[in-house]
C-alpha atoms as a PDB file:
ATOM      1  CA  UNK A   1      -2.517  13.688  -7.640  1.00  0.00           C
ATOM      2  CA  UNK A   2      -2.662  12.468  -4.243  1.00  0.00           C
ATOM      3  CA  UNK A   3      -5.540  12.742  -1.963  1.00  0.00           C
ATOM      4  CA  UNK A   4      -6.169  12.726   1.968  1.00  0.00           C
ATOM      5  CA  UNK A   5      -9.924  12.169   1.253  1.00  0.00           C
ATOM      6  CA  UNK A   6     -10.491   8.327   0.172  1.00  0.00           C
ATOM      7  CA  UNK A   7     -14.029   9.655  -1.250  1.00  0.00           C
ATOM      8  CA  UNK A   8     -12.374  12.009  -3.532  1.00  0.00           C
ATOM      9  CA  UNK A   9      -9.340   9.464  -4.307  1.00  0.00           C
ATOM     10  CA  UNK A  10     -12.156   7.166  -5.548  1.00  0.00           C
ATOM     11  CA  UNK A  11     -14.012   9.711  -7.744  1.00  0.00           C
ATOM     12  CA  UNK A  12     -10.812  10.272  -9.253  1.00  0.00           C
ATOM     13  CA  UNK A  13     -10.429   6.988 -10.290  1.00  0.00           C
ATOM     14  CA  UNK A  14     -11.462   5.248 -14.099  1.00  0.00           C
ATOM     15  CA  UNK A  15     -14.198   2.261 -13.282  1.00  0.00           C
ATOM     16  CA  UNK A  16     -13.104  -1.345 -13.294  1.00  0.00           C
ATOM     17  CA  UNK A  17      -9.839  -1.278 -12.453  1.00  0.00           C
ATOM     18  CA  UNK A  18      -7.448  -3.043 -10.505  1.00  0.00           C
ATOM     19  CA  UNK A  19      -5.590  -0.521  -7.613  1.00  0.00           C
ATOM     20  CA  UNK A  20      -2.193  -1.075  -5.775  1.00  0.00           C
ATOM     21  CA  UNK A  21      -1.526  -1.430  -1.724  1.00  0.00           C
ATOM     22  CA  UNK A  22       1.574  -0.603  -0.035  1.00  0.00           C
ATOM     23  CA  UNK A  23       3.106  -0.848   3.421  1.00  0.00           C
ATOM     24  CA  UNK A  24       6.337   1.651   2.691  1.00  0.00           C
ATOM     25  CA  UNK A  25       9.237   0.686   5.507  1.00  0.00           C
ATOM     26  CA  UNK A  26      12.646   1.807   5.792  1.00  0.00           C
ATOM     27  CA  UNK A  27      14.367  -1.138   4.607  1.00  0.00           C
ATOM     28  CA  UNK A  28      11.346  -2.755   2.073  1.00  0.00           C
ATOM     29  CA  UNK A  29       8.140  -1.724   0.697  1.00  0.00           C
ATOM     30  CA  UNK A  30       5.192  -4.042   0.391  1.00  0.00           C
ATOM     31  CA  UNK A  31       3.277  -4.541  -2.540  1.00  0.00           C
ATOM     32  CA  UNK A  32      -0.286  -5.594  -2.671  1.00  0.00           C
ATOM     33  CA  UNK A  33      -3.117  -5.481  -5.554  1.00  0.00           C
ATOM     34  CA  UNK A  34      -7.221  -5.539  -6.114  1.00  0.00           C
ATOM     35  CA  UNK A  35      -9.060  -7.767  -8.469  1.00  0.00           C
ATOM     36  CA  UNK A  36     -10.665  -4.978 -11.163  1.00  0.00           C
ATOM     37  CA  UNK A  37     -13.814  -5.129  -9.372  1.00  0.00           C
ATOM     38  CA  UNK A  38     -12.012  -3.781  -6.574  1.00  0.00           C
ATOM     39  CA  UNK A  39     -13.188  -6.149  -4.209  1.00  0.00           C
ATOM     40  CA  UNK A  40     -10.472  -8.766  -3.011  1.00  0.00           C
ATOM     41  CA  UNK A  41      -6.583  -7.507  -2.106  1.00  0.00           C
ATOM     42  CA  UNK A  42      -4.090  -9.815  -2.634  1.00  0.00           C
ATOM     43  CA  UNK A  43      -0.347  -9.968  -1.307  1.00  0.00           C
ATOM     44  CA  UNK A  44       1.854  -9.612  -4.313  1.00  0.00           C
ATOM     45  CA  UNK A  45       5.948  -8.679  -3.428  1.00  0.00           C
ATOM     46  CA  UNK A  46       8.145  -6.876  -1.175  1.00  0.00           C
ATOM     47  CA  UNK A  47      10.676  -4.636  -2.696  1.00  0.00           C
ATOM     48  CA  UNK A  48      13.488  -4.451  -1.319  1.00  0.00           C
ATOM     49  CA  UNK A  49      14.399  -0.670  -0.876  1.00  0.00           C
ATOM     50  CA  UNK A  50      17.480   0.556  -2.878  1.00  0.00           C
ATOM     51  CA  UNK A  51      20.062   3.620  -1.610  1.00  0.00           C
ATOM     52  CA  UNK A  52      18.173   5.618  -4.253  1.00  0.00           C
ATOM     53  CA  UNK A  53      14.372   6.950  -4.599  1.00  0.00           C
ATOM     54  CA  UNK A  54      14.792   6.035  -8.438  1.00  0.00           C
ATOM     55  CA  UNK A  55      15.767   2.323  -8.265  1.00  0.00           C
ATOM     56  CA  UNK A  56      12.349   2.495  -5.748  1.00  0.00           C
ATOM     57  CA  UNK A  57      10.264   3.718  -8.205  1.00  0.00           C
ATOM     58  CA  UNK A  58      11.247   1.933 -11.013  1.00  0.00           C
ATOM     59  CA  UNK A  59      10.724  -1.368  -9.197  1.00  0.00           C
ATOM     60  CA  UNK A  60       7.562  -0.401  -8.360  1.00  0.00           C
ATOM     61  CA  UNK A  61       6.575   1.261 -11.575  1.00  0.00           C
ATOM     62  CA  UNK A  62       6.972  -1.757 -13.203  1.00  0.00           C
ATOM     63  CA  UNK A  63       4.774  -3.591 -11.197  1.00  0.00           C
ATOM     64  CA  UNK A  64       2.188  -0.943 -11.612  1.00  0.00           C
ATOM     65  CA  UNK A  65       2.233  -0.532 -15.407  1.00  0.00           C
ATOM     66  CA  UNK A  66       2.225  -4.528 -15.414  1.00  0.00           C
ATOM     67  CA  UNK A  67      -0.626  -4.985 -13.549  1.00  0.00           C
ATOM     68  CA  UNK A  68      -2.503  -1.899 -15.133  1.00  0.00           C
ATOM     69  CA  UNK A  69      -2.934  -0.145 -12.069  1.00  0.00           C
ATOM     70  CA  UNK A  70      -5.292   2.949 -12.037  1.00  0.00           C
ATOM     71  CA  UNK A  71      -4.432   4.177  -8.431  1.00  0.00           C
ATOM     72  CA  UNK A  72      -2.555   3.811  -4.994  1.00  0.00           C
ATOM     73  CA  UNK A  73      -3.076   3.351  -1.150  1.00  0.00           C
ATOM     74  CA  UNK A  74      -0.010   3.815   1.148  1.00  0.00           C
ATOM     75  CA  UNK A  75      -0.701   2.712   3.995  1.00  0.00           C
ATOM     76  CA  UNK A  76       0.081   5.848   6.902  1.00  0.00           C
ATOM     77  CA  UNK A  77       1.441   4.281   9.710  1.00  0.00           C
ATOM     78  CA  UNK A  78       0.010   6.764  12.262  1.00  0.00           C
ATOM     79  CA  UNK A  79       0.779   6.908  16.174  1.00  0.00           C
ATOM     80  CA  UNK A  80      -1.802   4.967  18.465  1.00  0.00           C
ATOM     81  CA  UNK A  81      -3.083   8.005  19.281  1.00  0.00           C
ATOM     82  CA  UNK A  82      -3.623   9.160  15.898  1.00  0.00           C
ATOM     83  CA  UNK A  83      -1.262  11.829  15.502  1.00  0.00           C
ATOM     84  CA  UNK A  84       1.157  11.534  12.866  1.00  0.00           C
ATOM     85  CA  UNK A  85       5.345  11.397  13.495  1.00  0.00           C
ATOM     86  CA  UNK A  86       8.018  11.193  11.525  1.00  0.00           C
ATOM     87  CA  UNK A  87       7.261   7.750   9.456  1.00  0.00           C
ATOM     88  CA  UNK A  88       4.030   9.342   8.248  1.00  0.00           C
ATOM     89  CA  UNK A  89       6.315  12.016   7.110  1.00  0.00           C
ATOM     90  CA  UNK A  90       8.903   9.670   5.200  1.00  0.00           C
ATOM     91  CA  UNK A  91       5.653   8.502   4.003  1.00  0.00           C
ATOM     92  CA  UNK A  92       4.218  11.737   2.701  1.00  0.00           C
ATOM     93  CA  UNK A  93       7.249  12.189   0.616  1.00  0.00           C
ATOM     94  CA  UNK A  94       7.495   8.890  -0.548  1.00  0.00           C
ATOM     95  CA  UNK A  95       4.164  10.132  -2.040  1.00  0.00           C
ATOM     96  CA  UNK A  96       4.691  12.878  -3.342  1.00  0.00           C
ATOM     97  CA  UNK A  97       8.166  11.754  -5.213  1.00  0.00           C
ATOM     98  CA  UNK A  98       5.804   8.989  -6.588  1.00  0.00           C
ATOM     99  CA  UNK A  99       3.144  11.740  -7.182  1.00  0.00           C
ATOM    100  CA  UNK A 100       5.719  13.574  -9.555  1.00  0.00           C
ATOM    101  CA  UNK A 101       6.518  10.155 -11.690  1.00  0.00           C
ATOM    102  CA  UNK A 102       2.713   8.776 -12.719  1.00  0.00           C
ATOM    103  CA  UNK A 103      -0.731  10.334 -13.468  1.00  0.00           C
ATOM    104  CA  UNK A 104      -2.651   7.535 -11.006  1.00  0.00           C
ATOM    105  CA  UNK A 105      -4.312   9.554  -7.951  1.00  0.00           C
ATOM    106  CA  UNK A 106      -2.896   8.503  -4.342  1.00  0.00           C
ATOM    107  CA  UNK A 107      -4.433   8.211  -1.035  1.00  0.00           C
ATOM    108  CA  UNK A 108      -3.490   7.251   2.443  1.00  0.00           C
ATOM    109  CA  UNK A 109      -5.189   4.805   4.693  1.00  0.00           C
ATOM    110  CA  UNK A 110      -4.932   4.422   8.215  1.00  0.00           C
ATOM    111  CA  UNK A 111      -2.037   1.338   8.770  1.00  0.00           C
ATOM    112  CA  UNK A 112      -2.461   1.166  12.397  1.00  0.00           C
ATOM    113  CA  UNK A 113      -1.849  -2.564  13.384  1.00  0.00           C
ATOM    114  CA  UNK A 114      -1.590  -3.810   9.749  1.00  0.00           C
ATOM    115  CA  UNK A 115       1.431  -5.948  10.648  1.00  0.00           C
ATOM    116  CA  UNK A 116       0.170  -6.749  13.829  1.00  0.00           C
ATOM    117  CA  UNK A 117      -3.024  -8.182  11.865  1.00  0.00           C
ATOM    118  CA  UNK A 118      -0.690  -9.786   9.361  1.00  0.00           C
ATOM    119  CA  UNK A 119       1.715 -11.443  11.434  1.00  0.00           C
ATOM    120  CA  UNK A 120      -1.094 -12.359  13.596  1.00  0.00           C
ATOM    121  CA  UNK A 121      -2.520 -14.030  10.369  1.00  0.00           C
ATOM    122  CA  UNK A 122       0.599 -15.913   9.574  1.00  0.00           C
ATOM    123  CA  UNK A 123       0.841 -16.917  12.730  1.00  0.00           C
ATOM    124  CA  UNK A 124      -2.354 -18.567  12.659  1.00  0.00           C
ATOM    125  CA  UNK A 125      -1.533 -20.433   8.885  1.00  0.00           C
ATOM    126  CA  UNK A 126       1.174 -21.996  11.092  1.00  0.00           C
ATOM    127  CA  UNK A 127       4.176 -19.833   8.781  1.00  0.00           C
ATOM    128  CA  UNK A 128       7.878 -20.394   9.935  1.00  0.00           C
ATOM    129  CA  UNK A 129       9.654 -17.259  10.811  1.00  0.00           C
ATOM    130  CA  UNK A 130      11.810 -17.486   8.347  1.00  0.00           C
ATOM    131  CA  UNK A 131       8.901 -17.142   5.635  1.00  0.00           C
ATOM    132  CA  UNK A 132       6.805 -14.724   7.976  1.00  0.00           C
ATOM    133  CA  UNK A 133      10.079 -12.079   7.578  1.00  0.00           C
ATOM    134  CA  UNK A 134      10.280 -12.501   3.645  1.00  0.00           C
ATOM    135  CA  UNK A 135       5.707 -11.995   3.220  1.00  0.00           C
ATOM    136  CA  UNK A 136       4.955 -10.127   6.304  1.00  0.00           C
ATOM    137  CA  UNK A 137       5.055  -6.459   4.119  1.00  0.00           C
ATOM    138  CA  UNK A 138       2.891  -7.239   1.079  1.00  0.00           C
ATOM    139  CA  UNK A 139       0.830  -9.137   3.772  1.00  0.00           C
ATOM    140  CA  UNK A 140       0.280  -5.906   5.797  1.00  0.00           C
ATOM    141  CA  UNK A 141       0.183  -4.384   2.023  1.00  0.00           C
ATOM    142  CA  UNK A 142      -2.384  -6.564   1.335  1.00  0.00           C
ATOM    143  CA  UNK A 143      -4.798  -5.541   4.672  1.00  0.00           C
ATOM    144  CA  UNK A 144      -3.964  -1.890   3.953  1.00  0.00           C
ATOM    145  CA  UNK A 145      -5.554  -1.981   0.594  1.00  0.00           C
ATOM    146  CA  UNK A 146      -8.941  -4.381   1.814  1.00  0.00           C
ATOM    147  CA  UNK A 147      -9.013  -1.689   4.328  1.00  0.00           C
ATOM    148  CA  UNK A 148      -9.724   0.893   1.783  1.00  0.00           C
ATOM    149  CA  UNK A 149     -11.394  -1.154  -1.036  1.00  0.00           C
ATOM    150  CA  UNK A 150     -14.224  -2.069   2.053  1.00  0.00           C
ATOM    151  CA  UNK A 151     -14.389   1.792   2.697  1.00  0.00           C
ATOM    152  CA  UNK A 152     -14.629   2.647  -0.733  1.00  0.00           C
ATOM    153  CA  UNK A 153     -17.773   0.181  -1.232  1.00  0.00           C
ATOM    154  CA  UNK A 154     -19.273   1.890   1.152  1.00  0.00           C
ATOM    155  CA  UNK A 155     -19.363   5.651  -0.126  1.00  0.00           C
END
């Protein structure tokens, strides 16, 4: 089921378990996950998009039922203005496809500047471009997901 309201998204989900951040891109998706407690995100993997939505989803389905993960944050990669364009669309239906292949509710979170954060982060840890390109996704993953996980402490 996939929700637009992250207090709903987190009545929806069992207690004490681990969820799963993503930063979905054309080329790679980024892959990020909580502690059970829900209160640290960690950078995990990039996944390297296929031609196909299935070879997607089983990559990432793997990870999921590996890790036990009870639910998902994509991050929505809004305009700076806040309207949404045609990413946020790609990333709608990246969604819903998922939506149609697992039980685990969905949400959206705001992604605006996620990379900008992360690279910025990288940046500062003194990382060579040549490792910033290969983390910088489940990086961003991983502020998309403490994004929500603060949020969520606070309903």
């Amino acid at each position: 089921m996939i929700f637009d309201d992250i207090a709903a998204f987190a009545a929806a989900l069992p207690a004490m378990t681990a969820l799963a951040g993503l930063d979905y891109g054309d080329k790679t998706i980024g892959v990020a996950v909580s502690d059970g407690m829900r209160q640290v995100a960690t950078p995990l993997d990039t996944i390297r998009r296929g031609k196909k939505f299935t070879q997607d989803a089983e990559a990432l389905m793997a990870i999921l039922d590996e890790r036990a993960i009870s639910g998902l944050v994509l991050g929505l990669p809004r305009n700076m203005d806040g309207t949404e364009g045609p990413r946020c669309q790609k990333t709608r239906a990246f969604a819903r496809n998922l939506s149609r292949l697992t039980e685990r509710p969905i949400t959206f979170w705001d992604e605006r500047l996620s990379t900008v954060a992360a690279e910025r982060a990288l940046l500062e840890a003194d990382t060579s471009r040549a490792k910033r390109s290969g983390v910088i996704d489940h990086v961003a993953a991983g502020y998309i997901l403490q994004g929500a996980l603060d949020r969520m402490r606070h309903l």
